[in-house]
PDB file of N, CA and C in Angstrom:
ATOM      1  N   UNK A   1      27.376 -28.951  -7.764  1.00  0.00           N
ATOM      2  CA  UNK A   1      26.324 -28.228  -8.426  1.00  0.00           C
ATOM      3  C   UNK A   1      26.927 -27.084  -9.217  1.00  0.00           C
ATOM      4  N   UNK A   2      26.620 -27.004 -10.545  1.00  0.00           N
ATOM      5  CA  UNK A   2      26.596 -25.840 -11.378  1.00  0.00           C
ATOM      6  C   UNK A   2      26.577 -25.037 -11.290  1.00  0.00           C
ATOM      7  N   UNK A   3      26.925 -23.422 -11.626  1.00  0.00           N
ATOM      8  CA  UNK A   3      25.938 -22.194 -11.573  1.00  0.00           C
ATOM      9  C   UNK A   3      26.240 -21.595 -10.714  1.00  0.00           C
ATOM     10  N   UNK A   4      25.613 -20.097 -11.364  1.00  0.00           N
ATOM     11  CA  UNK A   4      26.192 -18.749 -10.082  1.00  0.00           C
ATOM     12  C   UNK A   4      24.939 -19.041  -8.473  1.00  0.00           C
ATOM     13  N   UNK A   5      25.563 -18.956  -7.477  1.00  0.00           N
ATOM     14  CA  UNK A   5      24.923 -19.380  -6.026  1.00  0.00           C
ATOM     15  C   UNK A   5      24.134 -17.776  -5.908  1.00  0.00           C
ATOM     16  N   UNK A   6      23.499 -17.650  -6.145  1.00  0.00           N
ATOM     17  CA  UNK A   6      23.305 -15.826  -6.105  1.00  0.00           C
ATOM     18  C   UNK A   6      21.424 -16.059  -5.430  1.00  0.00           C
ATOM     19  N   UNK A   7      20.922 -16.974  -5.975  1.00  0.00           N
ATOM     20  CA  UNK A   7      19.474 -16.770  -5.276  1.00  0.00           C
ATOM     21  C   UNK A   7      18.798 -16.082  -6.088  1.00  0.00           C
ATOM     22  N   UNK A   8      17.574 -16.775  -5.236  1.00  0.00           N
ATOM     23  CA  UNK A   8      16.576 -15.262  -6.121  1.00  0.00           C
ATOM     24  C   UNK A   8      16.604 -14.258  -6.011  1.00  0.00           C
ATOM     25  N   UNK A   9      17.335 -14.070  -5.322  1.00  0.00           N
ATOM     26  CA  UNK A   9      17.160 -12.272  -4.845  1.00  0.00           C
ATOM     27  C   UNK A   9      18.729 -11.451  -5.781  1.00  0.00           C
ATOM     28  N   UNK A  10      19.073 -11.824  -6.011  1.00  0.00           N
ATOM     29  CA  UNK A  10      20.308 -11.768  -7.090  1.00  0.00           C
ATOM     30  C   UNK A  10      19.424 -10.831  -8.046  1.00  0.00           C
ATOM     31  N   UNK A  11      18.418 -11.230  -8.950  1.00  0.00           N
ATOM     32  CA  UNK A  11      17.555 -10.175  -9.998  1.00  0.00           C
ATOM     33  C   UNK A  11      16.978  -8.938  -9.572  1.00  0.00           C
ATOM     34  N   UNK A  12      16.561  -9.487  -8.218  1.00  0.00           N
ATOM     35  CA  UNK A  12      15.914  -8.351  -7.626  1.00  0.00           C
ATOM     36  C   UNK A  12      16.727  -7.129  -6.915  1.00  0.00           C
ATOM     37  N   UNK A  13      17.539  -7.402  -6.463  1.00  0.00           N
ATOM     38  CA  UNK A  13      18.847  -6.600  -5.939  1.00  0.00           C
ATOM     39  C   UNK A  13      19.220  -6.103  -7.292  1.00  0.00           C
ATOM     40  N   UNK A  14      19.515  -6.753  -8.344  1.00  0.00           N
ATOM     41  CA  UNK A  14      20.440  -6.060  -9.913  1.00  0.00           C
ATOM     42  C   UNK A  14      19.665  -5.383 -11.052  1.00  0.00           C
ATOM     43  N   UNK A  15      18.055  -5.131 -10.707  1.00  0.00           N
ATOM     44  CA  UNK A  15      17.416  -5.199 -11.423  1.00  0.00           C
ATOM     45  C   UNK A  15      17.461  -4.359 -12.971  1.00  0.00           C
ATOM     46  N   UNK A  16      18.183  -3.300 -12.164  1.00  0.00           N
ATOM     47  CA  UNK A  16      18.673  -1.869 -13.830  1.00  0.00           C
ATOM     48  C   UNK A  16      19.941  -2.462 -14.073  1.00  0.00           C
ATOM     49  N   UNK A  17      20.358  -3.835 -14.249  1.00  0.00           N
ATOM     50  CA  UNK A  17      21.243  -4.122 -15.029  1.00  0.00           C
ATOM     51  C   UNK A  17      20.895  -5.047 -16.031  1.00  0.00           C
ATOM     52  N   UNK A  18      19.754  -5.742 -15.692  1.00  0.00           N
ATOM     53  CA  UNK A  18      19.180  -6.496 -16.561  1.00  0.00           C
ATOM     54  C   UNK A  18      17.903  -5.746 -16.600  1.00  0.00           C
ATOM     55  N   UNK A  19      16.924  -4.781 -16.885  1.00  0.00           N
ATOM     56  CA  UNK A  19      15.464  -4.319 -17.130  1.00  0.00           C
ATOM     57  C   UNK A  19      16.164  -3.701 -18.898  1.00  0.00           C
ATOM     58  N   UNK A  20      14.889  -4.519 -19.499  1.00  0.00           N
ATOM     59  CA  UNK A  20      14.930  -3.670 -20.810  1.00  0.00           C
ATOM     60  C   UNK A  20      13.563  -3.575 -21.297  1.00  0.00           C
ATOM     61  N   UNK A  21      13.675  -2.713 -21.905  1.00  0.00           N
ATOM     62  CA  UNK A  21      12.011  -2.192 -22.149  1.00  0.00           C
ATOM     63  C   UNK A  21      11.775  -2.775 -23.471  1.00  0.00           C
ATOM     64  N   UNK A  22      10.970  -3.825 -23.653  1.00  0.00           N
ATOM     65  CA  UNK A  22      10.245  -4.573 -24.515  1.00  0.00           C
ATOM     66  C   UNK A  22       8.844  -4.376 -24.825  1.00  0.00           C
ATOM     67  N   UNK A  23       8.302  -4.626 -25.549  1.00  0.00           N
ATOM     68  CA  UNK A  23       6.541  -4.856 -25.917  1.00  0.00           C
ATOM     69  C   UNK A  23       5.568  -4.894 -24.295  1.00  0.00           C
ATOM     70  N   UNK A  24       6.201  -5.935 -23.575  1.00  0.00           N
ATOM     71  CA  UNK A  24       5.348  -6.487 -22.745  1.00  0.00           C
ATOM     72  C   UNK A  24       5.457  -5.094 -21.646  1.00  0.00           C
ATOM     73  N   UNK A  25       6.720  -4.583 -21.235  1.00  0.00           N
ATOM     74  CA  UNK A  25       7.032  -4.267 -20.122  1.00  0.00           C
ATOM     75  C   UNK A  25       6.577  -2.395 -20.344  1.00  0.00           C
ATOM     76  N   UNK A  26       6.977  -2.055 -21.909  1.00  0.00           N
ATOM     77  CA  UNK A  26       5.887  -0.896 -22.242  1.00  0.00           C
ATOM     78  C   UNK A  26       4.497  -0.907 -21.683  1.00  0.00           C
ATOM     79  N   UNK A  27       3.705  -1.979 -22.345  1.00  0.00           N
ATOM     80  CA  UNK A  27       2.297  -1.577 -22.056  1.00  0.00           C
ATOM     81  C   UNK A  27       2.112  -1.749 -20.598  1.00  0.00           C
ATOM     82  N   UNK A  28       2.952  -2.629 -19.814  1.00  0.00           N
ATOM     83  CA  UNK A  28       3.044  -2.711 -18.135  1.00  0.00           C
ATOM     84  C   UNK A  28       2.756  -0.961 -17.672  1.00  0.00           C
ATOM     85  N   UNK A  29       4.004  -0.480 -18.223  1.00  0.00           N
ATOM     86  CA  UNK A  29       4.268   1.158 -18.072  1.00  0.00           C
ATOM     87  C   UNK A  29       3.223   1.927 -18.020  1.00  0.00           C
ATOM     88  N   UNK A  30       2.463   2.169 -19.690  1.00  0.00           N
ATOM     89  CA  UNK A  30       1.723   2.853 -19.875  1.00  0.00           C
ATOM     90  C   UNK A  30       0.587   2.599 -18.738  1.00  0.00           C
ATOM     91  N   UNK A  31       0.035   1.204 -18.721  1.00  0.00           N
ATOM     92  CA  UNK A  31      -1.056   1.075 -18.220  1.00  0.00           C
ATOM     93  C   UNK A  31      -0.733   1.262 -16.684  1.00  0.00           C
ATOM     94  N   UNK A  32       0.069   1.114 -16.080  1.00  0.00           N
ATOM     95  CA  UNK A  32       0.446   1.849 -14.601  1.00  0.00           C
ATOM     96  C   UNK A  32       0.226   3.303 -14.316  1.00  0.00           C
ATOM     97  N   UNK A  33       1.200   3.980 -15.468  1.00  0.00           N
ATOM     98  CA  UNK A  33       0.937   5.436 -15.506  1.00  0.00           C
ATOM     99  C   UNK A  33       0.126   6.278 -16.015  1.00  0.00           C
ATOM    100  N   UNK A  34      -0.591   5.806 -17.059  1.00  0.00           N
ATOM    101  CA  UNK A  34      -1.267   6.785 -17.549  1.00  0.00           C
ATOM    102  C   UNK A  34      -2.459   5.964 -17.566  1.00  0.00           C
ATOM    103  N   UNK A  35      -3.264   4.554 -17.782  1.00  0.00           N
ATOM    104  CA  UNK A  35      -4.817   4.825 -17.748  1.00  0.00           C
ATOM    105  C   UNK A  35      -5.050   4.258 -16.263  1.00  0.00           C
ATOM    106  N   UNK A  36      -4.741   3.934 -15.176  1.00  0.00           N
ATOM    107  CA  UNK A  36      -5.110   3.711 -13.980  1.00  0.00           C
ATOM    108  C   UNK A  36      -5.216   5.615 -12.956  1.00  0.00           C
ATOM    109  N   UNK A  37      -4.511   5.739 -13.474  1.00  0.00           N
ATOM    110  CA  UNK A  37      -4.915   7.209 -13.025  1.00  0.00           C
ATOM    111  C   UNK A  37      -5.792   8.162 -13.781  1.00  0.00           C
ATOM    112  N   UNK A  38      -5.856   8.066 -15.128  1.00  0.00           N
ATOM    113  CA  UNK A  38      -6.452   8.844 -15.646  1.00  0.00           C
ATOM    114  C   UNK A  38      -8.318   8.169 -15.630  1.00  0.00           C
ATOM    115  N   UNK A  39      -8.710   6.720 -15.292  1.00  0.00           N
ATOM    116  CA  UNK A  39      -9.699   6.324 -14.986  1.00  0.00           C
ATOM    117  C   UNK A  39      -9.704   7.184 -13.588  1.00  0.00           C
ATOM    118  N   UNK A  40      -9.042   6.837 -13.077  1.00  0.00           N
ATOM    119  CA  UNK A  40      -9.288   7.888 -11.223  1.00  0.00           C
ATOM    120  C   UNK A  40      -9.526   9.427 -11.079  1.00  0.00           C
ATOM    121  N   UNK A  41      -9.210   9.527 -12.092  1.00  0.00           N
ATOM    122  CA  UNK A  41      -9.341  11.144 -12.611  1.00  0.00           C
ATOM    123  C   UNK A  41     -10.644  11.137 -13.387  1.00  0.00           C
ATOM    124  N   UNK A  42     -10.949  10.321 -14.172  1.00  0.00           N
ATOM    125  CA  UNK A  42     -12.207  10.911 -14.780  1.00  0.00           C
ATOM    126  C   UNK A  42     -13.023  10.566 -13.702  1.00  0.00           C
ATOM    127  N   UNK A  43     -13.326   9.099 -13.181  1.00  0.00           N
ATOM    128  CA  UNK A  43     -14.383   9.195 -11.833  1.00  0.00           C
ATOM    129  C   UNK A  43     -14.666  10.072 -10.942  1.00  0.00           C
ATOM    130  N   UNK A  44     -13.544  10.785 -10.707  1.00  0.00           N
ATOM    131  CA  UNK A  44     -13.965  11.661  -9.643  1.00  0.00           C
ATOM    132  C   UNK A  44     -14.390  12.603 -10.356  1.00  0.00           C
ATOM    133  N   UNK A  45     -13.926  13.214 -11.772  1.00  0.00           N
ATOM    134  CA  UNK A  45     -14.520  14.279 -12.410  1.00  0.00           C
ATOM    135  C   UNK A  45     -16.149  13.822 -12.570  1.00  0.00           C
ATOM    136  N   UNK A  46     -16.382  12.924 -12.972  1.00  0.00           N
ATOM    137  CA  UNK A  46     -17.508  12.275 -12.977  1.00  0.00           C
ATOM    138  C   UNK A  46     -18.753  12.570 -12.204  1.00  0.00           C
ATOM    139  N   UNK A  47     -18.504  11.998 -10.669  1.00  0.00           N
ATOM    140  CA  UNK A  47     -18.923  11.676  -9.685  1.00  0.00           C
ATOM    141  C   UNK A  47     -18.604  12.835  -8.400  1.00  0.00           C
ATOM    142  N   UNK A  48     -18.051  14.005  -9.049  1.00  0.00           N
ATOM    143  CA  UNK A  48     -17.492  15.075  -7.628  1.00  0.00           C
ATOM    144  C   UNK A  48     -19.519  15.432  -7.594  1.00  0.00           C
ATOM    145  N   UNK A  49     -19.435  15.531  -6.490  1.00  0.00           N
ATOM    146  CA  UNK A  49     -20.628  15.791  -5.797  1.00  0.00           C
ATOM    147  C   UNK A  49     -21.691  15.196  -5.569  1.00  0.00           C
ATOM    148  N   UNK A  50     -21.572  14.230  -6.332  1.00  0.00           N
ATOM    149  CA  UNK A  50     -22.794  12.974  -6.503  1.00  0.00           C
ATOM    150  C   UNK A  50     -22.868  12.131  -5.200  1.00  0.00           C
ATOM    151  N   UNK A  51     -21.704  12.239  -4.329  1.00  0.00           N
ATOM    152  CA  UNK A  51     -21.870  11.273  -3.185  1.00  0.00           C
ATOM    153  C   UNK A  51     -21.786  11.960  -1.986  1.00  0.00           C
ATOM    154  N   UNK A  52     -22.619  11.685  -0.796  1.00  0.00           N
ATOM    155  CA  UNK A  52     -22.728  12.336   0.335  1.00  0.00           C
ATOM    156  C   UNK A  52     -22.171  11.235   1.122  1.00  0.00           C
ATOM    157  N   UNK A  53     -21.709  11.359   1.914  1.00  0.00           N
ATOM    158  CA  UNK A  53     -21.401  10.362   3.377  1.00  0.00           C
ATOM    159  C   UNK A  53     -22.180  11.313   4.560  1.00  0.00           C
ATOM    160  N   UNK A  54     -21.910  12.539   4.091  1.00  0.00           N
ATOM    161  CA  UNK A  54     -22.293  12.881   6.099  1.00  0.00           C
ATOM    162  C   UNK A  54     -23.440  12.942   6.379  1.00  0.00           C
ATOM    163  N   UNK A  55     -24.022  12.953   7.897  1.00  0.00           N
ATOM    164  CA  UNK A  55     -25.060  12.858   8.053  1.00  0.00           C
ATOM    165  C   UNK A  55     -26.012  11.300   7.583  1.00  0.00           C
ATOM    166  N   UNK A  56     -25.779  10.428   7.505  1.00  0.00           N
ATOM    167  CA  UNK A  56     -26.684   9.545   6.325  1.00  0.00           C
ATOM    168  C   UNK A  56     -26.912   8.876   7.638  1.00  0.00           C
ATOM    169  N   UNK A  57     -28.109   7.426   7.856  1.00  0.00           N
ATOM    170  CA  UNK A  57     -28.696   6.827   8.595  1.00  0.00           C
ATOM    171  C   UNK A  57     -28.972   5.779   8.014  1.00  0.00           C
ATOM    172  N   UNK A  58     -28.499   4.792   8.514  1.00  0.00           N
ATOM    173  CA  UNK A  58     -28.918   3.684   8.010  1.00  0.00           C
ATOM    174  C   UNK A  58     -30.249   3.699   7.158  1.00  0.00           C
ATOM    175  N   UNK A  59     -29.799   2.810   5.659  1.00  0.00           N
ATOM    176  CA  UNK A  59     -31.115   2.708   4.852  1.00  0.00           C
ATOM    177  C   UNK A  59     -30.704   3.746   3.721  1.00  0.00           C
ATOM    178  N   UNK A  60     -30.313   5.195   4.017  1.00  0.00           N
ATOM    179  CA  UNK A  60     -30.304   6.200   3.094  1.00  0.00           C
ATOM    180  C   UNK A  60     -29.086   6.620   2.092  1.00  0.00           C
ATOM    181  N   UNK A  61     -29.632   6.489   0.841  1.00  0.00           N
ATOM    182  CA  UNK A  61     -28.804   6.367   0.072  1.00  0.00           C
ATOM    183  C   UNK A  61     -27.717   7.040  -0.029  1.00  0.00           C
ATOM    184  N   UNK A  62     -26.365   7.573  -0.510  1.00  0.00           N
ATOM    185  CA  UNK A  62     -25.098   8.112  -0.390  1.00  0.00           C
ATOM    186  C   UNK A  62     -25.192   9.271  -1.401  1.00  0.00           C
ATOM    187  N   UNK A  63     -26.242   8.849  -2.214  1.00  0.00           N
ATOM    188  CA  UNK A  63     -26.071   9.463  -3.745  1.00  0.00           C
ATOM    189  C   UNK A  63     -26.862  10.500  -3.886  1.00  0.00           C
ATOM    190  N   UNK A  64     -26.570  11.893  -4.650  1.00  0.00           N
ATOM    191  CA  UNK A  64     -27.065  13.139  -3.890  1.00  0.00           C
ATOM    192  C   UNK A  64     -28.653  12.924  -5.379  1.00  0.00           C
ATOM    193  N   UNK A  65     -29.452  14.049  -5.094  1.00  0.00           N
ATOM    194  CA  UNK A  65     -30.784  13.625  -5.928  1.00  0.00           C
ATOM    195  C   UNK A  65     -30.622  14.656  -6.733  1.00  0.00           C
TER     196      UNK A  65
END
């Protein structure tokens, strides 16, 4: 048989020797770092106070009036 015996785990072990930042692996980036948090950030800016947990009883809604 042919070829380096290295496995799959060969890429994953070497990975900053082969990672290059292309089209695809940018918008991977951005959208990791900056709009998955910044959606989590506006919701809660959103929604700070709007939701109650304590006290509630079955049936009654979470959401303040």
């Amino acid at each position: 048989m042919a070829g380096d015996h290295h496995g799959p785990s060969h890429m994953r072990e070497n990975y900053e020797r082969h990672f290059r930042w292309t089209p695809k692996t940018t918008r991977h980036a951005v959208g990791l770092l900056v709009v998955v948090p910044g959606i989590l950030f506006w919701a809660a800016y959103r929604f700070e106070g709007a939701i109650n947990f304590e006290a509630k009883k079955r049936g009654e809604s979470i959401w303040e009036k």
